[in-house]
PDB file of N, CA and C in Angstrom:
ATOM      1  N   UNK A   1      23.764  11.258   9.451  1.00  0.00           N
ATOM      2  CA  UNK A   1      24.204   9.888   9.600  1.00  0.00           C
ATOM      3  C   UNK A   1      23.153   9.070  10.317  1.00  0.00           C
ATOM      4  N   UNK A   2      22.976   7.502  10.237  1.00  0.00           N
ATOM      5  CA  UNK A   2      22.354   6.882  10.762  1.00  0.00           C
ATOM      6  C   UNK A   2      22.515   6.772  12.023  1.00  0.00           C
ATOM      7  N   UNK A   3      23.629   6.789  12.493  1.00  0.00           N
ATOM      8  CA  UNK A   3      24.290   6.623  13.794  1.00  0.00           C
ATOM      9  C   UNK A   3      23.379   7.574  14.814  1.00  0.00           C
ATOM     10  N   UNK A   4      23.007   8.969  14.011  1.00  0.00           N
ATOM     11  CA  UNK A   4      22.251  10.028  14.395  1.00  0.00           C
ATOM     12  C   UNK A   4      21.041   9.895  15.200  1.00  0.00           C
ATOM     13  N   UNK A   5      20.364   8.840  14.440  1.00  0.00           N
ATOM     14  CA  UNK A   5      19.125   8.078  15.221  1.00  0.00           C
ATOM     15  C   UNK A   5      19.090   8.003  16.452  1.00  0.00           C
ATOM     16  N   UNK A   6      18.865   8.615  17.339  1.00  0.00           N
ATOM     17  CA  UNK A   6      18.836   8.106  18.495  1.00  0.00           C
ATOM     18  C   UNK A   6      17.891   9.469  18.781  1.00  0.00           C
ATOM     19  N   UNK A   7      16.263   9.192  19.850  1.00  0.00           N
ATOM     20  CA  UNK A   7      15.384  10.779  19.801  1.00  0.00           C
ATOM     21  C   UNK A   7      14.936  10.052  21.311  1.00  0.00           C
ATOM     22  N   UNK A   8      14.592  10.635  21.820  1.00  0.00           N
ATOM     23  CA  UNK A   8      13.923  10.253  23.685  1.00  0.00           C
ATOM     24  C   UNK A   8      12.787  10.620  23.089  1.00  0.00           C
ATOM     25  N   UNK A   9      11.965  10.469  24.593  1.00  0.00           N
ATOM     26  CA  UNK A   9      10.014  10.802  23.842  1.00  0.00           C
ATOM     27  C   UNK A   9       9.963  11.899  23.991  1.00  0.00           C
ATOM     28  N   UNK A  10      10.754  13.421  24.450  1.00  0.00           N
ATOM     29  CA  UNK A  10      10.497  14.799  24.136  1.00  0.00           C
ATOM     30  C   UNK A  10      11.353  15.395  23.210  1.00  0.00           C
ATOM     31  N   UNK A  11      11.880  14.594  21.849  1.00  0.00           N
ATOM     32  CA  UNK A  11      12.696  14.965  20.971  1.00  0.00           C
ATOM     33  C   UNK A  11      11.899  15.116  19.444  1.00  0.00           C
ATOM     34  N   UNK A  12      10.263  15.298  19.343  1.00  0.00           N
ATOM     35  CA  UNK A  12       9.945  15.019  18.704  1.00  0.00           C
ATOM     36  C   UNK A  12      10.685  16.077  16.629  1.00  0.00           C
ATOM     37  N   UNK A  13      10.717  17.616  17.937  1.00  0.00           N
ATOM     38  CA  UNK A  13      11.595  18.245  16.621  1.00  0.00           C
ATOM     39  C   UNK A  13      12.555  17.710  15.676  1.00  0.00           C
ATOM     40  N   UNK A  14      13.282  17.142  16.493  1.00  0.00           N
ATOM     41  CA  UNK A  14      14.645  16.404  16.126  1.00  0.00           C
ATOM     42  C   UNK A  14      14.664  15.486  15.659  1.00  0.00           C
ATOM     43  N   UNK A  15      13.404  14.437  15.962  1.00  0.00           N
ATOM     44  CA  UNK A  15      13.587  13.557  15.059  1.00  0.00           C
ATOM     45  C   UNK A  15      12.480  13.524  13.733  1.00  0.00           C
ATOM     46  N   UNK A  16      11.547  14.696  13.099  1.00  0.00           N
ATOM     47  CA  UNK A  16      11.253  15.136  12.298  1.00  0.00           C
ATOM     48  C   UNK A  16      12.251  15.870  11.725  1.00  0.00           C
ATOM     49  N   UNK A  17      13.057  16.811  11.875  1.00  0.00           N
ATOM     50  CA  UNK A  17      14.218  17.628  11.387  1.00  0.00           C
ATOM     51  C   UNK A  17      14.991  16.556  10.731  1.00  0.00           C
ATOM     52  N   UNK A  18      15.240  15.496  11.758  1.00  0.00           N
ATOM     53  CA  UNK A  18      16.070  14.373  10.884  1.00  0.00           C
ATOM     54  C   UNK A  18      15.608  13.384   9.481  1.00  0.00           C
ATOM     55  N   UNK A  19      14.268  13.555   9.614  1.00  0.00           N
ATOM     56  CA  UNK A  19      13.888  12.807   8.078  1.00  0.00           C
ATOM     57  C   UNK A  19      13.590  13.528   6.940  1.00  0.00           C
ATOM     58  N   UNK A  20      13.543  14.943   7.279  1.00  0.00           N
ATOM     59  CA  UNK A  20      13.218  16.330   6.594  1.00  0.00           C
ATOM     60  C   UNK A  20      14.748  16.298   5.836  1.00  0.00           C
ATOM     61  N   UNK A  21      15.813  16.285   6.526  1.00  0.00           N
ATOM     62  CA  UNK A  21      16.827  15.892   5.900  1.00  0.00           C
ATOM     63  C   UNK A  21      17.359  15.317   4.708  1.00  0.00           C
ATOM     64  N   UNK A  22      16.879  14.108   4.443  1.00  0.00           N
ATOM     65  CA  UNK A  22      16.964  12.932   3.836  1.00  0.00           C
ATOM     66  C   UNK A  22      15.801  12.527   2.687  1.00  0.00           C
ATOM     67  N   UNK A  23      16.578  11.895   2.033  1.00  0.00           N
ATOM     68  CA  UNK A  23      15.821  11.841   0.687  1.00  0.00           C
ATOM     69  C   UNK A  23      14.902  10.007   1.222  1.00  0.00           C
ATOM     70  N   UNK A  24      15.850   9.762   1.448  1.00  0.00           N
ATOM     71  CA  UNK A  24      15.240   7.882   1.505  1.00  0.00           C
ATOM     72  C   UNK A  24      15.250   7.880   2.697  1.00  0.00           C
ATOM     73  N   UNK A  25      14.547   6.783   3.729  1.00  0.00           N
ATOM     74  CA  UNK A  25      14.822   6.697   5.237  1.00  0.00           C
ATOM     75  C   UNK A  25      14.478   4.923   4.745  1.00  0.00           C
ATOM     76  N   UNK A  26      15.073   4.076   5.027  1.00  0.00           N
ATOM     77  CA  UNK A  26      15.089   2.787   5.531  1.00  0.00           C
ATOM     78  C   UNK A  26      14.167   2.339   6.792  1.00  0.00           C
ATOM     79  N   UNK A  27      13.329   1.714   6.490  1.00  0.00           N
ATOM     80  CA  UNK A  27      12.429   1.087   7.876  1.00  0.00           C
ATOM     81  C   UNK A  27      11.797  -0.495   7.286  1.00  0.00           C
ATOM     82  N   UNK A  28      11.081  -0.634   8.770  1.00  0.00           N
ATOM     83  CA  UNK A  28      10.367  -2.051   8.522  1.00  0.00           C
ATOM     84  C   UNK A  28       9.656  -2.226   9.104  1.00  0.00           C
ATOM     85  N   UNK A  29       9.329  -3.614   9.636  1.00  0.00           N
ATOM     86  CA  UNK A  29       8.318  -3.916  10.293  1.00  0.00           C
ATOM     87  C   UNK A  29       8.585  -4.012  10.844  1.00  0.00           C
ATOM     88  N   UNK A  30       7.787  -3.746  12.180  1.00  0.00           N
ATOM     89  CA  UNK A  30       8.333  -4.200  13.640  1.00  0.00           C
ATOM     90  C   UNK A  30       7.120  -4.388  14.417  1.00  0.00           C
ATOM     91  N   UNK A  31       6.321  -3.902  15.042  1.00  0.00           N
ATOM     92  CA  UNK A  31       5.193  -4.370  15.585  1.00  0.00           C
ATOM     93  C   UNK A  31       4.124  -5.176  14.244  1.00  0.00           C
ATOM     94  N   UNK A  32       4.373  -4.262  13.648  1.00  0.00           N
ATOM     95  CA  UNK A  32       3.084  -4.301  12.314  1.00  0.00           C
ATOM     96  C   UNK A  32       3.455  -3.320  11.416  1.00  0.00           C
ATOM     97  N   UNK A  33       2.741  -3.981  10.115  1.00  0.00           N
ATOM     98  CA  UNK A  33       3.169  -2.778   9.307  1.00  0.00           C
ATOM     99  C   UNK A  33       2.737  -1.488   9.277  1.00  0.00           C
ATOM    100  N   UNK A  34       1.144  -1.350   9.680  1.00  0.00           N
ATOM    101  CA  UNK A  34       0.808  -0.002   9.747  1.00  0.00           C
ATOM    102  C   UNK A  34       1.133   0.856  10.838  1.00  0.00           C
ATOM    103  N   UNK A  35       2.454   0.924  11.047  1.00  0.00           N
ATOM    104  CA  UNK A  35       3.173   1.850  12.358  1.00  0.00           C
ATOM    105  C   UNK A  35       2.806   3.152  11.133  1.00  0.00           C
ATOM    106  N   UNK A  36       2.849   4.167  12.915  1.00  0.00           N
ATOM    107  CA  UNK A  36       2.410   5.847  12.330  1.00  0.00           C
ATOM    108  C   UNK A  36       3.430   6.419  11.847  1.00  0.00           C
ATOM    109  N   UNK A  37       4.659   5.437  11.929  1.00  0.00           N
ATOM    110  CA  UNK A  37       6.437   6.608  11.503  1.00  0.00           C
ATOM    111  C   UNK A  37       5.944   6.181  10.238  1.00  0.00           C
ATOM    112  N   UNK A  38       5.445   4.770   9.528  1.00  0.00           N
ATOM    113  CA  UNK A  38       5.421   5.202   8.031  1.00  0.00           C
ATOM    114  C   UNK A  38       5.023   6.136   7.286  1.00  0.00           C
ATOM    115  N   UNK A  39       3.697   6.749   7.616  1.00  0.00           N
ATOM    116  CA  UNK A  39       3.234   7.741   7.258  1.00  0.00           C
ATOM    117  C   UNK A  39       3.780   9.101   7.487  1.00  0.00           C
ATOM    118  N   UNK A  40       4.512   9.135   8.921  1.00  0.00           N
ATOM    119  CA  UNK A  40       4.871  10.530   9.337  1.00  0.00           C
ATOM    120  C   UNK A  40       6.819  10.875   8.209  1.00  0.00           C
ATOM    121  N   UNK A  41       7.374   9.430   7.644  1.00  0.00           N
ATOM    122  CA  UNK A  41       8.227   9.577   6.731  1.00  0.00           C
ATOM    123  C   UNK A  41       7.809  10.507   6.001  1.00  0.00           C
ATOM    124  N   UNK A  42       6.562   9.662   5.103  1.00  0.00           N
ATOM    125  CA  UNK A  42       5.972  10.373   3.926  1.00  0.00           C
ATOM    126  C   UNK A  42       5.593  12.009   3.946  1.00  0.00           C
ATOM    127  N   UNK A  43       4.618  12.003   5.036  1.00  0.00           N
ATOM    128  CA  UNK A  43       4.368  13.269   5.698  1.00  0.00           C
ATOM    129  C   UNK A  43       6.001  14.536   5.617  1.00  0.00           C
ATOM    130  N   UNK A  44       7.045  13.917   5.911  1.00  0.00           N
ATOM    131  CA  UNK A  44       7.778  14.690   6.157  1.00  0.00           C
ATOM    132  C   UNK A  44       8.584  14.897   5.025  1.00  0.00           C
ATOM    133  N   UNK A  45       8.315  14.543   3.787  1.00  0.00           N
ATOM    134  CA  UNK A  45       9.147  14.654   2.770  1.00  0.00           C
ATOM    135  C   UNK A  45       9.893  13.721   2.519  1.00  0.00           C
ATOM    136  N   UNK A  46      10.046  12.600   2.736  1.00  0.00           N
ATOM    137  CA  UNK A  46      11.361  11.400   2.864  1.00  0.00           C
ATOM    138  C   UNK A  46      10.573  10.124   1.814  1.00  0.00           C
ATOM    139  N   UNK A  47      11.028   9.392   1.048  1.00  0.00           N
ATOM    140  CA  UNK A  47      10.575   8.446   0.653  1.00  0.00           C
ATOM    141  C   UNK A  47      10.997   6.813   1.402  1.00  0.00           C
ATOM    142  N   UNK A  48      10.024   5.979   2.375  1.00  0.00           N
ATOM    143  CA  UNK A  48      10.142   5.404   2.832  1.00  0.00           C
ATOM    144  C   UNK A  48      10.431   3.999   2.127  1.00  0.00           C
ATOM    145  N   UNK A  49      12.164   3.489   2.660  1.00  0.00           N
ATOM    146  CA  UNK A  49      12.416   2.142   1.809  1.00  0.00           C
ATOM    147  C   UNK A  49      12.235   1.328   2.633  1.00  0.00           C
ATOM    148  N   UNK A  50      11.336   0.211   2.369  1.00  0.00           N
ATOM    149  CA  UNK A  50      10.579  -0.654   3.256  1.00  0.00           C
ATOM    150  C   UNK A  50      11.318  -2.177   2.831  1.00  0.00           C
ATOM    151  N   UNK A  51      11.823  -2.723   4.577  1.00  0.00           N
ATOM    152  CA  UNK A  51      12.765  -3.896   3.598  1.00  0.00           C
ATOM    153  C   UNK A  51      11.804  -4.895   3.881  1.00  0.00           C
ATOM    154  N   UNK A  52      11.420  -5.521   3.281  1.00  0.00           N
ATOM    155  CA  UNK A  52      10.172  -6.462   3.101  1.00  0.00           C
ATOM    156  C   UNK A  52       9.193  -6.302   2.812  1.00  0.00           C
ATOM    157  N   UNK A  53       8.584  -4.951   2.074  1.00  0.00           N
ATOM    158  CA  UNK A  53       7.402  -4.459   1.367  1.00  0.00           C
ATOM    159  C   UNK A  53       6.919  -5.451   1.014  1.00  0.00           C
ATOM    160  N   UNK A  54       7.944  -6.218  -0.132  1.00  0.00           N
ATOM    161  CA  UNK A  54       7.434  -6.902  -1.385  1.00  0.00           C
ATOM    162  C   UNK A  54       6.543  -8.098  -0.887  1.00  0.00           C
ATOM    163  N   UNK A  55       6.802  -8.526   0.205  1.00  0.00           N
ATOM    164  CA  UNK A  55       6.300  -9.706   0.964  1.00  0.00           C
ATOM    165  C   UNK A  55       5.014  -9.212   1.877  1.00  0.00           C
ATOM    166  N   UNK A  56       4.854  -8.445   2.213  1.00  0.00           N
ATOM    167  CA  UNK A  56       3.859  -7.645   3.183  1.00  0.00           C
ATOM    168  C   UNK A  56       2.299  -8.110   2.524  1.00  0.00           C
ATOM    169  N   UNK A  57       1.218  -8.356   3.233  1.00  0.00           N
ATOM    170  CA  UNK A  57      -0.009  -8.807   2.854  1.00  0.00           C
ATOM    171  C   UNK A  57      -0.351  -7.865   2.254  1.00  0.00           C
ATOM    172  N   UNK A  58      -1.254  -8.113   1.084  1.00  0.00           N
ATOM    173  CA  UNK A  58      -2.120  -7.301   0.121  1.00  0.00           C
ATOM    174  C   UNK A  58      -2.613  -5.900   0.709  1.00  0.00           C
ATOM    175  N   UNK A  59      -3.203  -6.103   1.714  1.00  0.00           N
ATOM    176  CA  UNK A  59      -4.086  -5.107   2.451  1.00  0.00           C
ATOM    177  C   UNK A  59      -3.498  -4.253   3.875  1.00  0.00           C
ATOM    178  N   UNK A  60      -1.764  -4.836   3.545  1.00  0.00           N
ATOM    179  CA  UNK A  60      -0.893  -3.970   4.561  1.00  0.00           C
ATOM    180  C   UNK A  60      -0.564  -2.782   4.100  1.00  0.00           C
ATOM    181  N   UNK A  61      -0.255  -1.796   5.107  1.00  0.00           N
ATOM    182  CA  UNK A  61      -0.146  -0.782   5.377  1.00  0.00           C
ATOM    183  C   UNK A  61      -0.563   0.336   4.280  1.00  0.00           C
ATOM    184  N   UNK A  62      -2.053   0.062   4.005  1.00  0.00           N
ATOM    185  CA  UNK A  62      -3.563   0.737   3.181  1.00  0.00           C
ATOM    186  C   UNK A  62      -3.103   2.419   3.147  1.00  0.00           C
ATOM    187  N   UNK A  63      -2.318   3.178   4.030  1.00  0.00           N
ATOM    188  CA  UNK A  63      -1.995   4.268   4.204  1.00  0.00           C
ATOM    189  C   UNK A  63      -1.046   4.761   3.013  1.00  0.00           C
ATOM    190  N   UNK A  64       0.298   4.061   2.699  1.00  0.00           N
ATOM    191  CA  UNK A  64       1.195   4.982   1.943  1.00  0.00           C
ATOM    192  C   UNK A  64       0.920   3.821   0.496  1.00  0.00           C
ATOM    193  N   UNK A  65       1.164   4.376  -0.615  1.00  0.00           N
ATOM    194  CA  UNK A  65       1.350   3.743  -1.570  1.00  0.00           C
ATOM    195  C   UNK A  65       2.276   2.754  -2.235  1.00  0.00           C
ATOM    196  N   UNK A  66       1.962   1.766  -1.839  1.00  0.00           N
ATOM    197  CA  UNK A  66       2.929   0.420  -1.741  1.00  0.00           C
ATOM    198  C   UNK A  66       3.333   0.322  -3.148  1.00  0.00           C
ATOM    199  N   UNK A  67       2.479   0.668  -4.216  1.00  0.00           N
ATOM    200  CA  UNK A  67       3.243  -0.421  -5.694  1.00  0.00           C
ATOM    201  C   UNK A  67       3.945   0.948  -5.886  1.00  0.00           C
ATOM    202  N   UNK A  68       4.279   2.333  -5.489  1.00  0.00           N
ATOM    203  CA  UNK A  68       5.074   3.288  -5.561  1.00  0.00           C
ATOM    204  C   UNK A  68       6.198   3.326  -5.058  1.00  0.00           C
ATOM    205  N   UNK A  69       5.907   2.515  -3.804  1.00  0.00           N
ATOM    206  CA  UNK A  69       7.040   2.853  -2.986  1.00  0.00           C
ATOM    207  C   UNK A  69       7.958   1.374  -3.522  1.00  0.00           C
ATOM    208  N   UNK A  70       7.410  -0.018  -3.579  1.00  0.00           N
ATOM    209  CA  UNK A  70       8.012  -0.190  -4.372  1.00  0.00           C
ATOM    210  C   UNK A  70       9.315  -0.657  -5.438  1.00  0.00           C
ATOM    211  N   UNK A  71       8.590   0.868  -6.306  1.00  0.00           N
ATOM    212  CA  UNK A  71       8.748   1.073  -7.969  1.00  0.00           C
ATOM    213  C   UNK A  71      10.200   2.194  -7.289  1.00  0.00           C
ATOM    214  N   UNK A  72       9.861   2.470  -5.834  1.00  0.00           N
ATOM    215  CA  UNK A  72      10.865   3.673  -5.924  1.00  0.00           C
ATOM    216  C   UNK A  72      12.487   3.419  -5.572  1.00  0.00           C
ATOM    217  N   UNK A  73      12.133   1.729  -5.174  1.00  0.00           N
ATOM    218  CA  UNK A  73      13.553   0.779  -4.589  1.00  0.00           C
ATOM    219  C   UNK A  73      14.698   0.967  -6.058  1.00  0.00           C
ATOM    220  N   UNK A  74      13.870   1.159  -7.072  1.00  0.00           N
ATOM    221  CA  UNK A  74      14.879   1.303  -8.101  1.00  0.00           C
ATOM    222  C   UNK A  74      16.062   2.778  -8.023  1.00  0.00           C
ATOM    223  N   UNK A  75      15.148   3.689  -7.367  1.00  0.00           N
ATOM    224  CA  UNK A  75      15.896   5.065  -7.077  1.00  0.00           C
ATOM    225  C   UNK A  75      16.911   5.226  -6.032  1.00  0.00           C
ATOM    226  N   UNK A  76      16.525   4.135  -5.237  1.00  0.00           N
ATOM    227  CA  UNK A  76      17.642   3.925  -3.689  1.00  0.00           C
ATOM    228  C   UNK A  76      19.141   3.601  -4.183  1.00  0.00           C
ATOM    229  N   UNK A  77      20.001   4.475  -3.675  1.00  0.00           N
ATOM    230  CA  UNK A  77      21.527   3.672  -4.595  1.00  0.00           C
ATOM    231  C   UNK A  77      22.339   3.283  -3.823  1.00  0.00           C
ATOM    232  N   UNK A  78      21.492   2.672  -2.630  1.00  0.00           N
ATOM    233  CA  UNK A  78      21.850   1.047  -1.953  1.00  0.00           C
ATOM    234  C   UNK A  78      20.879   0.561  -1.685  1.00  0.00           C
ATOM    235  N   UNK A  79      20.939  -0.835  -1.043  1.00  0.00           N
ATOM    236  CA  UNK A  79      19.713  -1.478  -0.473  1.00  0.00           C
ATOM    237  C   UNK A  79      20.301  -2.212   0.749  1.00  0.00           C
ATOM    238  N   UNK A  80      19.561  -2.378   1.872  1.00  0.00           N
ATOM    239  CA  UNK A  80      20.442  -2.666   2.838  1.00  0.00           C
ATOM    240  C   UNK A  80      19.568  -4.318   3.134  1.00  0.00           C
ATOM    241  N   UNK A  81      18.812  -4.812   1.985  1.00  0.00           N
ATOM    242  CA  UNK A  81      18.269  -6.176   1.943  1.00  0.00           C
ATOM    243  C   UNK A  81      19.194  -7.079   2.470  1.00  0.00           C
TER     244      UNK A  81
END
């Protein structure tokens, strides 16, 4: 569950275990787009649904594959836009 979310800064197992879980994980922007949880999603098996991708500058977040990720909003069977 989402509710689940909740990790302190020595929970790092737990909150990898938790996206290992999950097929989709929901995130955004918040400082900037190239935060390291985007990558560590990907990293962990999870496909990251990004709510404002589509709007994000050309040359944001150069790390995960944006016209994939996306192409992959079609696979999400909600959207929390």
């Amino acid at each position: 569950e989402v509710s689940e979310y909740k990790f302190g800064p020595m929970e790092e197992d737990r909150y990898q275990d938790f996206y290992r879980r999950h097929r989709f994980a929901h995130t955004k922007r918040k400082g900037g787009w190239d935060a390291v949880r985007h990558a560590e999603i990907l990293a962990l098996g999870t496909v990251p649904n990004f709510a404002g991708l589509d709007k994000a500058p050309h040359l944001a977040v150069p790390f995960v594959p944006k016209a994939l990720l996306l192409k992959s909003e079609e696979l999400v069977p909600y959207s929390k836009r």
